[in-house]
Protein backbone atom coordinates (compact mmCIF):
# COMPACT_ATOMS: atom_id res chain seq x y z
CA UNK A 1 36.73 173.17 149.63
CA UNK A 2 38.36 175.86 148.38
CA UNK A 3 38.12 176.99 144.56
CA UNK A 4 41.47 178.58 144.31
CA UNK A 5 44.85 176.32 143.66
CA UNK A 6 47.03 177.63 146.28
CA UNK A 7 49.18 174.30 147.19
CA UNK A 8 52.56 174.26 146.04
CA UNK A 9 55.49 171.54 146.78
CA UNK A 10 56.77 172.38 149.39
CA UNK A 11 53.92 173.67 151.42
CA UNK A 12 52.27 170.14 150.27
CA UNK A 13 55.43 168.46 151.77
CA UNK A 14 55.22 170.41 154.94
CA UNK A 15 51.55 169.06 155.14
CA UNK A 16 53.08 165.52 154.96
CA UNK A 17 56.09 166.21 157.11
CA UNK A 18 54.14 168.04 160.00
CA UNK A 19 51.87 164.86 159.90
CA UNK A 20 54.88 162.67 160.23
CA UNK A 21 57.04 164.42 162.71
CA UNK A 22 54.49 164.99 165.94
CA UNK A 23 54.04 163.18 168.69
CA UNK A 24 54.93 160.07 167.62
CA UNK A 25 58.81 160.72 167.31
CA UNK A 26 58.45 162.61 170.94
CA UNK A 27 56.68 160.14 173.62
CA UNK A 28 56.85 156.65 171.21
CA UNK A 29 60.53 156.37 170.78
CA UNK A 30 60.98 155.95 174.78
CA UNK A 31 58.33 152.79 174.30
CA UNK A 32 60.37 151.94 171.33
CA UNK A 33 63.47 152.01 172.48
CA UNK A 34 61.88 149.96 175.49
CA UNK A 35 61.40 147.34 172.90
CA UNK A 36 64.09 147.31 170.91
CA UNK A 37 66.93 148.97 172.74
CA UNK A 38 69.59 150.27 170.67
CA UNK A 39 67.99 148.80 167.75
CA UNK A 40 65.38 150.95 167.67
CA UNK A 41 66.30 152.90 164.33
CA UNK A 42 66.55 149.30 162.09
CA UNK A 43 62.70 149.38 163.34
CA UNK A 44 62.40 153.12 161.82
CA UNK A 45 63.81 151.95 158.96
CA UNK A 46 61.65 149.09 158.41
CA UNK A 47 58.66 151.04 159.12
CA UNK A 48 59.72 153.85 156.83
CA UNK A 49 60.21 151.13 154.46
CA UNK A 50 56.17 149.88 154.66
CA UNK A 51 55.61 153.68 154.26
CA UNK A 52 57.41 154.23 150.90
CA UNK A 53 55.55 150.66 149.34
CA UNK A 54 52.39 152.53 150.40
CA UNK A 55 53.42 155.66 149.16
CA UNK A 56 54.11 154.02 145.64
CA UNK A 57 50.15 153.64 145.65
CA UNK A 58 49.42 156.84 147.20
CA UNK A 59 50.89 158.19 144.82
CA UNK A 60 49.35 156.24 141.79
CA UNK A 61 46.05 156.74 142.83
CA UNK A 62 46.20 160.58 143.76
CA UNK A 63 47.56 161.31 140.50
CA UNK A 64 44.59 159.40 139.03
CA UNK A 65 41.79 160.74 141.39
CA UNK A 66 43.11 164.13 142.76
CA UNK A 67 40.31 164.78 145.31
CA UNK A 68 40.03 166.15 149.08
CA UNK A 69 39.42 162.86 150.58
CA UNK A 70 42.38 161.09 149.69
CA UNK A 71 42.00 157.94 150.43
CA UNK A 72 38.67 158.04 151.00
CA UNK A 73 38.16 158.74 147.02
CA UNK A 74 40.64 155.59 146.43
CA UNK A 75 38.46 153.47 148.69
CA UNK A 76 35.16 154.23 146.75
CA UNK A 77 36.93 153.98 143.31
CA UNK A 78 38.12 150.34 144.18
CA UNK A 79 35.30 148.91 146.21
CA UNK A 80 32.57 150.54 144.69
CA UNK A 81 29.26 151.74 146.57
CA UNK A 82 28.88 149.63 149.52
CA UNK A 83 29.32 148.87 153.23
CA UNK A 84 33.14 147.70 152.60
CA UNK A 85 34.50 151.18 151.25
CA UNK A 86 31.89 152.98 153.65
CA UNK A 87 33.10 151.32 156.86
CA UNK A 88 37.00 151.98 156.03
CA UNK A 89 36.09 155.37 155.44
CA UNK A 90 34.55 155.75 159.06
CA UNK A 91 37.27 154.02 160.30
CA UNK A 92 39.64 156.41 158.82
CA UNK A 93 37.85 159.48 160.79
CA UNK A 94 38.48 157.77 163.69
CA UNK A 95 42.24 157.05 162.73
CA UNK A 96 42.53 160.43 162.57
CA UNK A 97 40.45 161.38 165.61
CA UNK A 98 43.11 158.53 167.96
CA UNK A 99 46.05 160.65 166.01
CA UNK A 100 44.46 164.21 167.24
CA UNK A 101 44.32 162.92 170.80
CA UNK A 102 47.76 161.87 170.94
CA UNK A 103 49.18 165.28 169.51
CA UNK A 104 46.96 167.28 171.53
CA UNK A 105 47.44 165.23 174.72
CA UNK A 106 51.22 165.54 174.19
CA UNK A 107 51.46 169.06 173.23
CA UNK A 108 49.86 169.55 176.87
CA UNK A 109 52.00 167.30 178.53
CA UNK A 110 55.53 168.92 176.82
CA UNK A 111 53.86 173.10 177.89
CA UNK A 112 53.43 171.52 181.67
CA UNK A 113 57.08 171.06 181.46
CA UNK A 114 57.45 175.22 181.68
CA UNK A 115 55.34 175.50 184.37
CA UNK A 116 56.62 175.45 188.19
CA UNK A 117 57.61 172.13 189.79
CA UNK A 118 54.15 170.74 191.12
CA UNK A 119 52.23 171.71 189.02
CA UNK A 120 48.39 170.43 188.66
CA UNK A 121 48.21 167.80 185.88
CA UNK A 122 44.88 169.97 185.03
CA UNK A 123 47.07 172.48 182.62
CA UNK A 124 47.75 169.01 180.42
CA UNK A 125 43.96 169.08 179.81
CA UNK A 126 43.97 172.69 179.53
CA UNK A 127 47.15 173.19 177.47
CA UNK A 128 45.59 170.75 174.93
CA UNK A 129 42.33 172.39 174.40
CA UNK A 130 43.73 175.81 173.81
CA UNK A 131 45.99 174.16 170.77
CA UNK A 132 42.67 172.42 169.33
CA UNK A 133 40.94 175.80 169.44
CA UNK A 134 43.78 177.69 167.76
CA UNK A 135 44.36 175.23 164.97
CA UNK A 136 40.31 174.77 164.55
CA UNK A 137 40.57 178.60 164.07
CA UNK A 138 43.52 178.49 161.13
CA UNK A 139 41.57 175.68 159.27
CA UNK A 140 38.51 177.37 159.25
CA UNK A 141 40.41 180.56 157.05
CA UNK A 142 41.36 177.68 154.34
CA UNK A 143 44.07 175.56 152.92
CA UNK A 144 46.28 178.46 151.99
CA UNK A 145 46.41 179.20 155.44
CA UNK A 146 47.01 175.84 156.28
CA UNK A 147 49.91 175.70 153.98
CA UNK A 148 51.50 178.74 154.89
CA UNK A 149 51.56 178.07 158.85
CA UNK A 150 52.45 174.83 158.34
CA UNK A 151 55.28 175.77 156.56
CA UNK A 152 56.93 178.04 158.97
CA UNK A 153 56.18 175.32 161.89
CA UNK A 154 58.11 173.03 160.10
CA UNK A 155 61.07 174.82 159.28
CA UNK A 156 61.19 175.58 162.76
CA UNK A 157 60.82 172.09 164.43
CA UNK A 158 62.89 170.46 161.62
CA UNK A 159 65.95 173.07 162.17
CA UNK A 160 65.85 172.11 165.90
CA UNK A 161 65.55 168.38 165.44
CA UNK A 162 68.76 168.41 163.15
CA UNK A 163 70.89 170.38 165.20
CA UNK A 164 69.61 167.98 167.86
CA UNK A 165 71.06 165.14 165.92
CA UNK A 166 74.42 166.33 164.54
CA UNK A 167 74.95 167.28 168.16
CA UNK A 168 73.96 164.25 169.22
CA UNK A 169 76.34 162.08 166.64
CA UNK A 170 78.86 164.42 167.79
CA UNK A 171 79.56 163.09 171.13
CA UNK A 172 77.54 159.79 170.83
CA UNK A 173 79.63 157.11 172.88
CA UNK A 174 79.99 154.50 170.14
CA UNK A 175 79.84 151.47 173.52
CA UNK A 176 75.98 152.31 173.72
CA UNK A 177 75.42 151.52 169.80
CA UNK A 178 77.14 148.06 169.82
CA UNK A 179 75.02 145.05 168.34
CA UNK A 180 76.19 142.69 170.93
CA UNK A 181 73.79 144.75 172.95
CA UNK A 182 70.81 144.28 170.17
CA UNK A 183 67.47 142.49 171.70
CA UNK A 184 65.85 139.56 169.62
CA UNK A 185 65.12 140.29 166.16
CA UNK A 186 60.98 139.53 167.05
CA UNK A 187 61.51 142.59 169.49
CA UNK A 188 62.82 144.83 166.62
CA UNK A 189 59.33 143.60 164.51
CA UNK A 190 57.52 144.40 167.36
CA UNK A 191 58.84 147.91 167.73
CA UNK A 192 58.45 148.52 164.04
CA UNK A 193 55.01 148.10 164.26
CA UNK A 194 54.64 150.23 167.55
CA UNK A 195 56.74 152.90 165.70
CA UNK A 196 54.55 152.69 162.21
CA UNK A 197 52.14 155.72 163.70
CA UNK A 198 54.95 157.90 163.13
CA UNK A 199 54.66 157.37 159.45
CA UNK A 200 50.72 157.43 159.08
CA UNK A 201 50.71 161.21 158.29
CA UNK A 202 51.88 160.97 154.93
CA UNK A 203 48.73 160.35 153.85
CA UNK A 204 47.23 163.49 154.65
CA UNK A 205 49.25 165.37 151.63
CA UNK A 206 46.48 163.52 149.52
CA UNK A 207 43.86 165.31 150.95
CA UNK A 208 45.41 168.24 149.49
CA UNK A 209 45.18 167.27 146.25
CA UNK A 210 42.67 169.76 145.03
CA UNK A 211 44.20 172.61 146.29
CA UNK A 212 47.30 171.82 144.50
CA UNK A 213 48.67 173.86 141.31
CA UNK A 214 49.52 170.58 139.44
CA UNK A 215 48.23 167.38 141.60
CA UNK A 216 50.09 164.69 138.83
CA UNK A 217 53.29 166.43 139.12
CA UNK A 218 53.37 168.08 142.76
CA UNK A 219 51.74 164.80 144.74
CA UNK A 220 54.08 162.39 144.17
CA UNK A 221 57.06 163.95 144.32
CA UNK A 222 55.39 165.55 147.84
CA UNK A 223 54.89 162.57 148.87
CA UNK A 224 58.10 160.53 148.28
CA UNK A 225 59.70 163.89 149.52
CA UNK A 226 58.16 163.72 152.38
CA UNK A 227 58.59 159.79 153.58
CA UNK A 228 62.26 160.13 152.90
CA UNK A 229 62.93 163.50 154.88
CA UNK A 230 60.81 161.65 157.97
CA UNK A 231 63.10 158.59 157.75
CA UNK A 232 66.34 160.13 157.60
CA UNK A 233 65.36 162.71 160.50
CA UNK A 234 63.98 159.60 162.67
CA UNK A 235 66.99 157.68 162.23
CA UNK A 236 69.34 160.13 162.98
CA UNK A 237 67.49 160.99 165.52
CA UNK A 238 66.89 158.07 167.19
CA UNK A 239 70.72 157.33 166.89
CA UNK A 240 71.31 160.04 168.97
CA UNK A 241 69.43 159.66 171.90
CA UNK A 242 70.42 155.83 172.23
CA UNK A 243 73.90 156.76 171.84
CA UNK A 244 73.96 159.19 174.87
CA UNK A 245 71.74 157.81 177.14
CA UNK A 246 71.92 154.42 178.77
CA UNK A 247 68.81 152.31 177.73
CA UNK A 248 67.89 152.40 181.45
CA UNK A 249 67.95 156.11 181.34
CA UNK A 250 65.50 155.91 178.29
CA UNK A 251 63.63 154.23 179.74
CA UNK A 252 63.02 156.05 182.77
CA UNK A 253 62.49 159.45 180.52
CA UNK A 254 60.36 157.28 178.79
CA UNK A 255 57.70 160.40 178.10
CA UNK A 256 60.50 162.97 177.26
CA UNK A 257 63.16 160.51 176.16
CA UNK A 258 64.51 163.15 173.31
CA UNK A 259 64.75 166.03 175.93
CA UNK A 260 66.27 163.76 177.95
CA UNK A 261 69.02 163.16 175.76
CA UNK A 262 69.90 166.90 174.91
CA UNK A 263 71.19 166.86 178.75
CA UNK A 264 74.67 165.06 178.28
CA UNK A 265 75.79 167.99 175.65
CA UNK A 266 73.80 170.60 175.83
CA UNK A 267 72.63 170.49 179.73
CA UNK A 268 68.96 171.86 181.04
CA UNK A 269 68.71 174.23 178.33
CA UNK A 270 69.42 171.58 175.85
CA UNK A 271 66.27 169.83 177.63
CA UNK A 272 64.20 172.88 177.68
CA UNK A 273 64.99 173.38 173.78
CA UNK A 274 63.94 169.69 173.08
CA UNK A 275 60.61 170.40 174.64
CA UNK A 276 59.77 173.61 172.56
CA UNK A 277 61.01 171.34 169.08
CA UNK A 278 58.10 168.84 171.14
CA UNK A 279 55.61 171.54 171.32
CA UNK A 280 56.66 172.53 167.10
CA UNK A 281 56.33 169.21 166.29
CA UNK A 282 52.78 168.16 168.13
CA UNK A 283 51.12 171.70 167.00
CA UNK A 284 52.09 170.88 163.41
CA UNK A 285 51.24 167.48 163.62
CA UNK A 286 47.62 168.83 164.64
CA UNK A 287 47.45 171.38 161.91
CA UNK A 288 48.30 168.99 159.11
CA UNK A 289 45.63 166.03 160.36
CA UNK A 290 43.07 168.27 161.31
CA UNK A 291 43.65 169.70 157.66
CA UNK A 292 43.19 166.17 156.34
CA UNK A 293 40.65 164.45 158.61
CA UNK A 294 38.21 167.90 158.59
CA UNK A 295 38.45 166.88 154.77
CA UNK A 296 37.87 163.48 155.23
CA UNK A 297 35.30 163.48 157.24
CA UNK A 298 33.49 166.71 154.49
CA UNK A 299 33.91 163.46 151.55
CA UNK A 300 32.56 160.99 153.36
CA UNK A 301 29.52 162.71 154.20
CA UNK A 302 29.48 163.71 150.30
CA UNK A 303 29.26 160.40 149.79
CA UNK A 304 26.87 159.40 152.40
CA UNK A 305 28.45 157.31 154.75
CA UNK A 306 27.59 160.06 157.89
CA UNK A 307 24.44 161.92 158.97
CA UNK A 308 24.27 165.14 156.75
CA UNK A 309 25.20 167.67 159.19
CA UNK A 310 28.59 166.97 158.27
CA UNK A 311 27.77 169.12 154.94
CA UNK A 312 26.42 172.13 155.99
CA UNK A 313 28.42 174.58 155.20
CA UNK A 314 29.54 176.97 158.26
CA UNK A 315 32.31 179.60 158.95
CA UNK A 316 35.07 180.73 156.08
CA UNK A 317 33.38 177.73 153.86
CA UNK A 318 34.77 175.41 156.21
CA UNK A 319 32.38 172.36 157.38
CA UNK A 320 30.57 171.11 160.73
CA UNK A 321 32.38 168.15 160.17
CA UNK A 322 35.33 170.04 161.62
CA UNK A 323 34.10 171.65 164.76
CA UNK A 324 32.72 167.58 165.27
CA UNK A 325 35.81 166.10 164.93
CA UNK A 326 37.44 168.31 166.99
CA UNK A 327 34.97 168.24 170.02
CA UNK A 328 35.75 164.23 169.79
CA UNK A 329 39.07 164.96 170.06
CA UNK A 330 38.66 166.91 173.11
CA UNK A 331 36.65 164.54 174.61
CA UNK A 332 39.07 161.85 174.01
CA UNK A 333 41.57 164.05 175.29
CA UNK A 334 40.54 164.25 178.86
CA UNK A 335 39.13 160.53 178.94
CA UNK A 336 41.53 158.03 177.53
CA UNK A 337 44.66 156.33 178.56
CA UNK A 338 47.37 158.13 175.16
CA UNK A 339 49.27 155.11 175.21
CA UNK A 340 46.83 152.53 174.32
CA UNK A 341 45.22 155.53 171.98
CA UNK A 342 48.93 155.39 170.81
CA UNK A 343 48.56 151.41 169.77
CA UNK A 344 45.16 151.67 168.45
CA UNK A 345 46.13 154.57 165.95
CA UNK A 346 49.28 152.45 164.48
CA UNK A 347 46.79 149.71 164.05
CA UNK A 348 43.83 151.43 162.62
CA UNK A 349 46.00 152.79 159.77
CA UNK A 350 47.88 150.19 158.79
CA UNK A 351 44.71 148.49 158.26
CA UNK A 352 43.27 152.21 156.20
CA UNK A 353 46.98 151.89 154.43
CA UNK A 354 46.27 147.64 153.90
CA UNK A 355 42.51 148.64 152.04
CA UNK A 356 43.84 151.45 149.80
CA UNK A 357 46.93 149.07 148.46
CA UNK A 358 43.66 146.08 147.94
CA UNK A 359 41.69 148.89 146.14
CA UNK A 360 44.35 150.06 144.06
CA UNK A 361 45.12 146.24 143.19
CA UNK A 362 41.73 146.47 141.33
CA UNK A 363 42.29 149.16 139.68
CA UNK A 364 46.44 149.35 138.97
CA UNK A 365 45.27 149.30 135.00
CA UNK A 366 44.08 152.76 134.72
CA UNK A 367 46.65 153.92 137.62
CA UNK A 368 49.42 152.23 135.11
CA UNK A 369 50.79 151.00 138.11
CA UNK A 370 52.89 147.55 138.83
CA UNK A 371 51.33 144.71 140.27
CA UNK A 372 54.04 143.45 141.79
CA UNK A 373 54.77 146.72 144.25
CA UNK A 374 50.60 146.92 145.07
CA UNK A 375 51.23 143.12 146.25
CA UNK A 376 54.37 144.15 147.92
CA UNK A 377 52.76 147.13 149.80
CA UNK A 378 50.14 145.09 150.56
CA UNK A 379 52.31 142.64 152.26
CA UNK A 380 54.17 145.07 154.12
CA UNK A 381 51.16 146.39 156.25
CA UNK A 382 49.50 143.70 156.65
CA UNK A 383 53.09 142.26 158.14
CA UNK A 384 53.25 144.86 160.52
CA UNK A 385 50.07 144.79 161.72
CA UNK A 386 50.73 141.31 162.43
CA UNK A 387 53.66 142.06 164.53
CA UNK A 388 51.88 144.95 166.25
CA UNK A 389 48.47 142.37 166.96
CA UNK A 390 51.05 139.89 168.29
CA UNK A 391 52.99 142.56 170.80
CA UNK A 392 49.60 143.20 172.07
CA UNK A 393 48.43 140.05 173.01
CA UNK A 394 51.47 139.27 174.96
CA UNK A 395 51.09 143.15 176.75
CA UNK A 396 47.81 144.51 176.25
CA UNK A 397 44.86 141.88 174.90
CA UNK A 398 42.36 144.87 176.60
CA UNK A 399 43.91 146.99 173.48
CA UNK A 400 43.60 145.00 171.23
CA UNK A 401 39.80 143.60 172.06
CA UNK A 402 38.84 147.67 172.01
CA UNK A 403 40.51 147.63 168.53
CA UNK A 404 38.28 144.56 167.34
CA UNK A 405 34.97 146.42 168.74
CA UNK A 406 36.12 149.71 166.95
CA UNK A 407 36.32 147.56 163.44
CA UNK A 408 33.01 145.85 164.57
CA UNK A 409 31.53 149.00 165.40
CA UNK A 410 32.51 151.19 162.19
CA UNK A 411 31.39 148.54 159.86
CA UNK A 412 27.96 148.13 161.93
CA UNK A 413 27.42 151.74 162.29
CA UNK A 414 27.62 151.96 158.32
CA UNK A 415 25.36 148.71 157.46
CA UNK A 416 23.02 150.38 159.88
CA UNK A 417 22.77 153.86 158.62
CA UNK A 418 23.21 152.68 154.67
CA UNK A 419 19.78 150.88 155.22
CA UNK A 420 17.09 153.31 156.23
CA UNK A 421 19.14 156.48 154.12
CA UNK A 422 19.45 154.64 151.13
CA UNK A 423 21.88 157.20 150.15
CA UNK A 424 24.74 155.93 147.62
CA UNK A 425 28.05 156.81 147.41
CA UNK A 426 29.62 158.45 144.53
CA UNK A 427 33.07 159.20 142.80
CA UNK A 428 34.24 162.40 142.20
CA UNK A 429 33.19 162.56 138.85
CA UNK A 430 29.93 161.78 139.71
CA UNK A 431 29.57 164.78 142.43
CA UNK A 432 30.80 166.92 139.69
CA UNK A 433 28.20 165.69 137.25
CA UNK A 434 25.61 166.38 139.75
CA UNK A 435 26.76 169.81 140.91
CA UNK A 436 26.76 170.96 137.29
CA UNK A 437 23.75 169.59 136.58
CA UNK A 438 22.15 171.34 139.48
CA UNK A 439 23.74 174.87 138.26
């Protein structure tokens, strides 16, 4: 989208650690912990782990098919032109469109915080539009503008979060961490897969890929980077706040648990600092997917799995497929219930994550990757969304029946629209053939 290579490293793995670090780590470790107790960072680790095995083929196939969709290229490279890579891809968008609500929703909730006692719930609504607009604005000026604010965001949110946690190790009370007090190890699976959506924004540093200076060198290493910064910072983290706070306390601060936990050694302010690292974290974690799922949604109508109003080119060469996505999110925002959006987005992109490691299976001979790690990546998400389909069953089988008629419905919506349009998808090298053909 943008003809000039302006991504380096680090701003890359900013993209990927702004995606990582948002709401997720702020209002899903009090559900979390819920689940798991004390044990809640052996779930971060596991998830973390199902990250990396997907990273492994993230980072195989972006090397091999540096594009702005991401996985969206990966999808079409493995399955070919059809309804099977066309539905994921629409599924993806809306991935990203359930991770957009969340941020926004809880950017609004964390800026209520500052206002007076009694407040109207109405600022959360308005609070999260006003962050939608502002971000819409910096990804309409480009990637290098992405990069560069994204940077600063996270140096910002990541230097609070740390001091957070060293302080927090400092005068954890070692009684709270003891593993007499650990729940059932199927409560620790369960919570892994609840805490999974804190992972899911690695992806986005693939969409990237064409506005870095040297995509086979800079991607992977942003990428593995990024994963293993996110894990340490969660665990750490997570420590912390279940080593100063009772799990009943937690639980109670379930929305806020992180401020919460500044209170013991660092008092209100401690709290009110928490909340501004919350309102970093969610603002970044809406620049870096609205980055990625603007460009997501631009491929896949390149490739003709949406009505072609996603192409036209508007503002700053940006697309409509932007100021779309973000009026669903907006919508969303002020209609649906953020923790079952919460659920739904884990699930939706471990299934995304699940595709991309069966694509790359068919094609791990000119990624020169090993079959044994696709298999094992392939595995590891399709394990957790086990775990997370079983937890909701016992909890929530309404969240889990809107998940089934959001697969049904992607899938249908692209059979549908493949059949009048007959409009075929192509690969990157193919839209490049075309585009110089048409010069």
């Amino acid at each position: 989208m943008t003809g000039r290579k302006s991504m380096g490293l680090w701003a890359a793995v900013s993209i990927g650690v702004g995606g990582m670090i948002g709401a997720g780590i702020f209002s899903i470790l009090g559900v979390a912990c819920q689940i798991a107790g004390n044990a809640v960072f052996v779930s971060l680790i596991l998830a973390g782990f199902v990250a990396l095995l997907s990273t492994y083929s993230y980072a195989k196939l972006g090397s091999r098919y540096p594009s702005a969709g991401g996985p969206v290229e990966f999808l079409v490279q493995g399955f070919g032109n059809g309804t099977l890579s066309g539905g994921f891809n629409v599924l993806l968008w809306v991935g990203y469109i359930f991770a957009l609500t969340l941020y926004a929703r809880a950017f609004g909730a964390y800026a209520k915080t500052f206002l007076p006692a009694g407040a109207s719930d109405i600022w959360v609504n308005v609070f999260s539009i006003a962050i939608m607009i502002l971000f819409t604005a910096i990804n309409v000026i480009g990637s290098k503008a992405v990069g560069r604010s994204e940077f600063f965001i996270v140096l910002v949110k990541m230097g609070i979060l740390v001091l957070f946690a060293i302080l927090g190790l400092i005068f954890i009370k070692p009684s709270l961490l003891t593993v007499s007090e650990w729940p059932k190890g199927s409560s620790i699976l369960f919570a892994t897969g609840v805490v999974f959506l804190g992972y899911e924004g690695f992806g986005l540093i693939t969409n990237a890929a064409e506005d870095m200076e040297n995509p086979q060198k800079t991607l992977p290493r942003a990428l593995y980077l990024s994963v293993l910064i996110v894990m340490g910072i969660y665990v750490a983290v997570s420590l912390a706040v279940t080593g100063n706070l009772p799990l009943s306390t937690i639980i109670k601060a379930e929305d806020y648990a992180l401020a919460e936990a500044a209170k013991p050694f660092l008092g209100v302010v401690g709290f009110k600092i928490m909340a501004i690292a919350a309102l970093f974290s969610t603002a970044s974690a809406i620049n870096a997917t609205l980055y990625g799922g603007a460009n997501v949604s631009y491929m896949i109508a390149r490739k003709g799995e949406l009505p072609e109003i996603f192409e036209r080119k508007v503002w700053g060469g940006s697309t409509e497929g932007l100021f779309i996505t973000v009026a669903l999110v907006l919508i969303f925002t002020n209609l649906f219930d953020l923790e079952g959006i919460a659920m739904l987005g884990s699930a939706v992109f471990l299934l995304i994550y699940g595709a991309v490691n069966v694509a790359h299976l068919r094609l791990y001979r000119e990624t020169g990757a090993r079959p044994l790690l696709v298999w094992a990546s392939i595995l590891g998400c399709l394990a957790a969304f086990g775990v997370l389909a079983a937890y909701e069953v016992r909890h929530s089988p309404m969240t889990l029946a809107i998940l089934v008629g959001v697969l049904v419905l992607c899938f249908l919506t692209e059979w549908i629209y493949q059949g009048p349009t007959q409009r075929t998808m192509k690969t990157r090298s193919e839209i490049q053939d075309d585009t110089a053909s048409s010069i």
